[in-house]
Protein backbone atom coordinates (compact mmCIF):
# COMPACT_ATOMS: atom_id res chain seq x y z
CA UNK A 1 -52.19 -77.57 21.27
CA UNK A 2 -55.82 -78.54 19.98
CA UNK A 3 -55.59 -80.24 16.46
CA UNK A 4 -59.10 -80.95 15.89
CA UNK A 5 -61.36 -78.50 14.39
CA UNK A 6 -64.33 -77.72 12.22
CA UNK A 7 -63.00 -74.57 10.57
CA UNK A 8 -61.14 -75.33 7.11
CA UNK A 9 -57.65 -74.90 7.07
CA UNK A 10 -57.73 -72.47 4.15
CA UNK A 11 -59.64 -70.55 6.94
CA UNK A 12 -57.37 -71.03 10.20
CA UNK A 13 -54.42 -69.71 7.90
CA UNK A 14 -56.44 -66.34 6.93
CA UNK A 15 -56.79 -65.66 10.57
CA UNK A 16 -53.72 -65.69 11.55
CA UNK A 17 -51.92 -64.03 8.50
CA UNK A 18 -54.84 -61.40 9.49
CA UNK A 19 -53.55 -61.20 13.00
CA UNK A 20 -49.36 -60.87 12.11
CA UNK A 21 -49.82 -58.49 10.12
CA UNK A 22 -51.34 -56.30 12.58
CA UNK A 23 -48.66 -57.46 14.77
CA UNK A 24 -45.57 -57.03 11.94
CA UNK A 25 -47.32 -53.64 11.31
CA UNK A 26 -48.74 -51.96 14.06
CA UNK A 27 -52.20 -51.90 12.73
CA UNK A 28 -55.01 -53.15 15.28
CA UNK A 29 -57.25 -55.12 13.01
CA UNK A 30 -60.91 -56.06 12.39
CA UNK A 31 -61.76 -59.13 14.73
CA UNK A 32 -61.05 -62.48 13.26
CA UNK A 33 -64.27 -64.75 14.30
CA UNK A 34 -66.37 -63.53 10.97
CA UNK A 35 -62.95 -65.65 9.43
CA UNK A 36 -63.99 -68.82 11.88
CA UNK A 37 -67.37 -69.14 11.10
CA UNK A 38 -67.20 -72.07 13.83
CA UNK A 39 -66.42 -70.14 16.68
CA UNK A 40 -65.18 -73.21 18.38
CA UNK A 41 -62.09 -72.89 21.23
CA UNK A 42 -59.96 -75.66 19.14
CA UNK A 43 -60.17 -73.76 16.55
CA UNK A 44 -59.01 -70.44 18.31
CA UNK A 45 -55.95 -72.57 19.11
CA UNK A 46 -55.34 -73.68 15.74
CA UNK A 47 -55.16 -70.25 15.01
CA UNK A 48 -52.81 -69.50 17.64
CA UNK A 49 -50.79 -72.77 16.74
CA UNK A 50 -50.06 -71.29 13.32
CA UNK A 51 -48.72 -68.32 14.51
CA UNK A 52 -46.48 -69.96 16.71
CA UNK A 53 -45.14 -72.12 14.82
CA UNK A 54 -44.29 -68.84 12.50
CA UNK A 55 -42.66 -67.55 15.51
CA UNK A 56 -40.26 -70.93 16.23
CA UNK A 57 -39.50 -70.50 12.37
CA UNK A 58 -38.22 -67.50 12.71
CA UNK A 59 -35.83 -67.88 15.39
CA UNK A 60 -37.70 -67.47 18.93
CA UNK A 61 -37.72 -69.79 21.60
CA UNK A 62 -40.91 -70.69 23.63
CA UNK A 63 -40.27 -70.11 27.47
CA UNK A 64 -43.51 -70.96 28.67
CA UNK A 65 -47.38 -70.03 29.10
CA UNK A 66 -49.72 -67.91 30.13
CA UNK A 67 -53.20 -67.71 31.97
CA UNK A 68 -56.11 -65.80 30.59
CA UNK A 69 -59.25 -64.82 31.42
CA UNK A 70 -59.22 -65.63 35.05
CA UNK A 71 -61.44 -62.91 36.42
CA UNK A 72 -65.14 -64.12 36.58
CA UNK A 73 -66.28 -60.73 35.74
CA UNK A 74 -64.09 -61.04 32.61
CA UNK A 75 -65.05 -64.78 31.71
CA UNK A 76 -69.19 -63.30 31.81
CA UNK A 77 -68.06 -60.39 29.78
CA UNK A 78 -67.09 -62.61 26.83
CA UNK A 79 -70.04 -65.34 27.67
CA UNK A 80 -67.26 -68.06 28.53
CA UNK A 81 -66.64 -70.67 31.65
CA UNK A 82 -63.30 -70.55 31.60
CA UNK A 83 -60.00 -69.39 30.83
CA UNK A 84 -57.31 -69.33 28.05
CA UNK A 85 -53.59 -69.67 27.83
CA UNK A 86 -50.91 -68.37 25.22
CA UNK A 87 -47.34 -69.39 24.89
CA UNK A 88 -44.18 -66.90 26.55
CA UNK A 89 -41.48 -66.20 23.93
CA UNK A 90 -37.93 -65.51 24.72
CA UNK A 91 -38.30 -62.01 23.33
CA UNK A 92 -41.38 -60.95 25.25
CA UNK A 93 -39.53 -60.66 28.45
CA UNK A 94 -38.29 -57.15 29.11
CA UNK A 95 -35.84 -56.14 31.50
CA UNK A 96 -37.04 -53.67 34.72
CA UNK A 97 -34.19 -51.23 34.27
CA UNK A 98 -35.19 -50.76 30.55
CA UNK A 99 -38.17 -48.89 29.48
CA UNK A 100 -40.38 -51.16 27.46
CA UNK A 101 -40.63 -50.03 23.68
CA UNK A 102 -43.88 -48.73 23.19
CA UNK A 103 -43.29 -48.76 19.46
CA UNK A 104 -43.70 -52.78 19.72
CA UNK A 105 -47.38 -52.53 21.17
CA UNK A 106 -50.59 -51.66 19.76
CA UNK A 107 -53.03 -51.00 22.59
CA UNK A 108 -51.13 -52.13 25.97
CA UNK A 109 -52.87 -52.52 29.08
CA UNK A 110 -50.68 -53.78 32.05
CA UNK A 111 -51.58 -55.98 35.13
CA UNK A 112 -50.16 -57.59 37.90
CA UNK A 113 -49.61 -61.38 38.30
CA UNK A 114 -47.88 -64.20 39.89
CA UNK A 115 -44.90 -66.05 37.98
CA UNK A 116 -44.54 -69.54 38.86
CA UNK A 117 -41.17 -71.16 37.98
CA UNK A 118 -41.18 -74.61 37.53
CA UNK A 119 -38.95 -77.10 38.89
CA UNK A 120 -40.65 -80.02 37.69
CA UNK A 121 -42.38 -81.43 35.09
CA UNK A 122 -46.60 -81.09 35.07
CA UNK A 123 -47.31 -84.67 33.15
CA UNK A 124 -49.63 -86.89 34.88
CA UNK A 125 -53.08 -87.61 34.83
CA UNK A 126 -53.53 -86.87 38.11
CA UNK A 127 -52.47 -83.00 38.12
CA UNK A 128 -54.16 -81.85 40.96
CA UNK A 129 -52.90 -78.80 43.32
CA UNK A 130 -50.87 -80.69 45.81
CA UNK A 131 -48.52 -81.72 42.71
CA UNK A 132 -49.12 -78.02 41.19
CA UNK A 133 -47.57 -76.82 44.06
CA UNK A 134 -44.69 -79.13 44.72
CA UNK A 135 -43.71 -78.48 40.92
CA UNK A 136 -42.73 -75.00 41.53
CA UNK A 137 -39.27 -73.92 42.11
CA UNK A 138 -40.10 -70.30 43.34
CA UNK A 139 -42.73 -67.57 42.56
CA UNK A 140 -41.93 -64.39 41.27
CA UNK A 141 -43.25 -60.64 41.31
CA UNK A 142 -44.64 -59.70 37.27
CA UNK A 143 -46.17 -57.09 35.42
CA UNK A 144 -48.24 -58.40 31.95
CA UNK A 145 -48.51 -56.08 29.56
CA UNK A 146 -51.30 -57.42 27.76
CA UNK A 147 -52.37 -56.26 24.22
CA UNK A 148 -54.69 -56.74 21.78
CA UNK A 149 -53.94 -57.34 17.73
CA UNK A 150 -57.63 -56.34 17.16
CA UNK A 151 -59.04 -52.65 17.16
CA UNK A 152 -60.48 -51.23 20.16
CA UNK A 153 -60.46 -54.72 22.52
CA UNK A 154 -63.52 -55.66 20.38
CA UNK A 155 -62.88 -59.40 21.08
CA UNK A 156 -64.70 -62.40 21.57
CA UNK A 157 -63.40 -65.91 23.18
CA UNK A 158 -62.27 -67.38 19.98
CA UNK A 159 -60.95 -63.90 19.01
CA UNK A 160 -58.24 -64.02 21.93
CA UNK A 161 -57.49 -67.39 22.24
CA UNK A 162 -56.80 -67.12 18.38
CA UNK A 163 -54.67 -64.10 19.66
CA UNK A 164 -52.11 -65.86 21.80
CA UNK A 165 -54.44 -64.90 24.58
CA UNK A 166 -53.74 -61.20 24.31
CA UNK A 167 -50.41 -61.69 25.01
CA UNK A 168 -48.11 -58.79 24.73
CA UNK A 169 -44.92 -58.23 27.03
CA UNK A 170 -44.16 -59.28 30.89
CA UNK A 171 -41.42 -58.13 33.40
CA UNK A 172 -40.18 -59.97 35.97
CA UNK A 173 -39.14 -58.68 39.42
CA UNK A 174 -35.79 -59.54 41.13
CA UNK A 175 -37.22 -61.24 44.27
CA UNK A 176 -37.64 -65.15 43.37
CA UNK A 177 -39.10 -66.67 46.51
CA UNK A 178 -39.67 -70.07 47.86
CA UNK A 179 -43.97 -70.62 47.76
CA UNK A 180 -43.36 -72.86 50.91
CA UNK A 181 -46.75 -73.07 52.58
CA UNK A 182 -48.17 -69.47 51.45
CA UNK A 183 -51.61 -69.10 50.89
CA UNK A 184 -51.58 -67.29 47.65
CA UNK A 185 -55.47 -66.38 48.06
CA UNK A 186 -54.54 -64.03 51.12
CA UNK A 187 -52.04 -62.26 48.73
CA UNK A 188 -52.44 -58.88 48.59
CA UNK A 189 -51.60 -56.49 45.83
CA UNK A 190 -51.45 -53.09 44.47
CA UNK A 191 -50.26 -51.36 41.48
CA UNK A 192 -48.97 -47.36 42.28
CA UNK A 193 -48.42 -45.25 39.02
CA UNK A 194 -45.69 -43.07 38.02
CA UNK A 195 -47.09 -40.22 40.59
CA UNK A 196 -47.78 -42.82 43.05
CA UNK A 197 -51.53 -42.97 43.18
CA UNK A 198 -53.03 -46.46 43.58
CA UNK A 199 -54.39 -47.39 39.95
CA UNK A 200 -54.97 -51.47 40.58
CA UNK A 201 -55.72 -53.54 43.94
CA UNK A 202 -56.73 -57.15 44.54
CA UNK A 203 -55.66 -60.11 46.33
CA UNK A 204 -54.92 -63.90 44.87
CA UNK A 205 -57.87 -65.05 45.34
CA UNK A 206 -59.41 -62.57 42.49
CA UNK A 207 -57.67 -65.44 40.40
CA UNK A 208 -59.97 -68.12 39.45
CA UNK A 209 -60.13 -68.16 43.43
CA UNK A 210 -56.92 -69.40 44.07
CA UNK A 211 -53.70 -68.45 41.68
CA UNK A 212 -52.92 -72.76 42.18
CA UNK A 213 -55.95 -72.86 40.67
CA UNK A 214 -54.71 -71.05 37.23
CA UNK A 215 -51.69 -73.63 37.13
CA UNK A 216 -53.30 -76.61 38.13
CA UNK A 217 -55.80 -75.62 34.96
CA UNK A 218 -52.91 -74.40 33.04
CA UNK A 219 -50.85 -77.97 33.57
CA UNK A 220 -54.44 -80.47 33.23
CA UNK A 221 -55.11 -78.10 29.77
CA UNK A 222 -51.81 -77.84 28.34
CA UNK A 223 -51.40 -81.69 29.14
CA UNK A 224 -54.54 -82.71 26.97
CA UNK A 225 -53.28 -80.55 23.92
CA UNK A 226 -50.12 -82.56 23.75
CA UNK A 227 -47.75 -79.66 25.20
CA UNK A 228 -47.15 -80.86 28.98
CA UNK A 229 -45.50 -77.93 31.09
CA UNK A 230 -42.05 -78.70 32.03
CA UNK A 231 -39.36 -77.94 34.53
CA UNK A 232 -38.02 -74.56 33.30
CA UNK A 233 -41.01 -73.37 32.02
CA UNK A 234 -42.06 -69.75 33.10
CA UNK A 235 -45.98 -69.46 34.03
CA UNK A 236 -47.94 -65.80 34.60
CA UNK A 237 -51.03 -67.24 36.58
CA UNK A 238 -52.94 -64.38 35.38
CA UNK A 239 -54.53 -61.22 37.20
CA UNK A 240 -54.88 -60.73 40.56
CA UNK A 241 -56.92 -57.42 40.14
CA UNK A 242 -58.09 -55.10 37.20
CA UNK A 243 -55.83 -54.02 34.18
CA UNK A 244 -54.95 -50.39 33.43
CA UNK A 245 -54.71 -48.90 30.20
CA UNK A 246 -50.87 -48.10 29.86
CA UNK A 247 -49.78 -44.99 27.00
CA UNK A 248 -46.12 -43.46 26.48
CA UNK A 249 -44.59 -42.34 29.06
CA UNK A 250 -46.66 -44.13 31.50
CA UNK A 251 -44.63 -45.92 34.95
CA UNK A 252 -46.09 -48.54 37.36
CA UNK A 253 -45.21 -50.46 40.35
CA UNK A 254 -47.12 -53.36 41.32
CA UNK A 255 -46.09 -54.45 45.28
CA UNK A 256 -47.07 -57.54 46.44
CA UNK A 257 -47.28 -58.75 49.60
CA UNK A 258 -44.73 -60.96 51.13
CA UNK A 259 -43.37 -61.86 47.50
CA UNK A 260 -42.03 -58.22 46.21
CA UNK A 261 -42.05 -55.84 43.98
CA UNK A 262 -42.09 -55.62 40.06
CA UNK A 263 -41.67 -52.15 37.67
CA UNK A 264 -41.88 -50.87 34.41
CA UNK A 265 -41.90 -47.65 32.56
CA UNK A 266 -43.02 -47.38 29.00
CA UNK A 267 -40.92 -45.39 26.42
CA UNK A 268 -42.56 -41.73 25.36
């Protein structure tokens, strides 16, 4: 994680007590950057470094990362080059025979990704996608449920990184497949609600053109802040096509092609 920044620390700490309390009380907040006068991306992490460091305090165990912001469309949006990751807790991972608890999200919005297992370590200077590949132990249907601790989506790039990269919830499907010599640009996915009408399609390569791509950035990125991915580590490459707004009640499917299949249904 970054440790240099321009923002005083007196700063970086009203940020993110701004940001768990919306979390610890429902409450979507006002966006954090008028805190960061800076606006810098190190000091986005330093944000999110506080708050997970609150969350290892208090008992939960880091699993692994996640990609943000791989959709170009999303990356001009915000006026940004590139993406962002957060860090997986333990307790984010919900179960697809469970309904997720709505109560523990603000303003959900779910999309469908690629989980990468790792097998090896990512810790070279070299990290390039021949070695992103042969680091992964199998690939795995998901849903993100991304959210948002600040009202209405009104976020900027330092806003979200600060945020843990909008990171909410994930499930995992039951089919954990080889990658062998797939071309995960050619992957092709869609996401079917409750009533089975199509509500999300896109293929792999709608992630920073190639989901390798997300992990080899993922692995170089996390590498230079001093937190190296591991063997064991869980990684959600990010979306492969557009996220849908997800309320009480709501159920979706995401199906993708050649790797499975991946559900969840939110509690009413």
């Amino acid at each position: 994680m970054p440790t240099t920044h321009t923002s005083d620390p007196a700063a970086i700490r009203s940020a993110a007590a701004v940001l768990q309390h919306a979390q610890d009380t429902c409450t979507p907040c006002p966006p954090v950057r008028d805190l960061l006068p800076d606006g810098t991306t190190a000091t986005g992490y330093a944000v999110q470094d506080v708050l997970t460091l609150g969350k290892v305090n208090a008992g939960k165990r880091i699993v692994g990362r996640k990609v943000g912001l791989t959709s170009s469309a999303v990356q001009a949006q915000l006026g940004v080059d590139q993406p962002d990751f957060g860090v997986l807790f333990d307790d984010m991972a919900c179960a697809q025979d469970q309904p997720v608890d709505s109560a523990r999200l603000l303003q959900p919005r779910i999309e469908a990704e690629i989980a990468f297992i790792l097998a090896e370590d990512l810790d070279r200077d070299d990290i390039d996608n021949i070695s992103s590949r042969a680091a992964i132990a199998a690939v795995v249907p998901a849903l993100e449920i991304v959210d948002s601790r600040i009202a209405g989506w009104d976020i900027s790039f330092v806003d979200t990184v600060a945020d843990n990269a909008s990171s909410g919830l994930y499930v995992l499907g039951d089919n954990a497949t080889a990658l062998g010599d797939r071309d995960l640009r050619e992957l092709e996915m869609r996401v079917v609600n409750g009533d089975g009408t199509t509500v999300s399609t896109g293929t792999g390569a709608a992630c920073l053109g190639d989901p390798i791509n997300a992990l080899t950035w993922l692995a170089r990125t996390a590498r230079e802040h001093g937190r190296p991915l591991r063997a064991g580590d869980l990684i959600l490459s990010g979306a492969i096509g557009p996220m849908v707004p997800a309320a009480p009640g709501d159920a979706f499917t995401a199906h993708l092609r050649g790797i499975g299949s991946v559900r969840a249904a939110f509690s009413s």
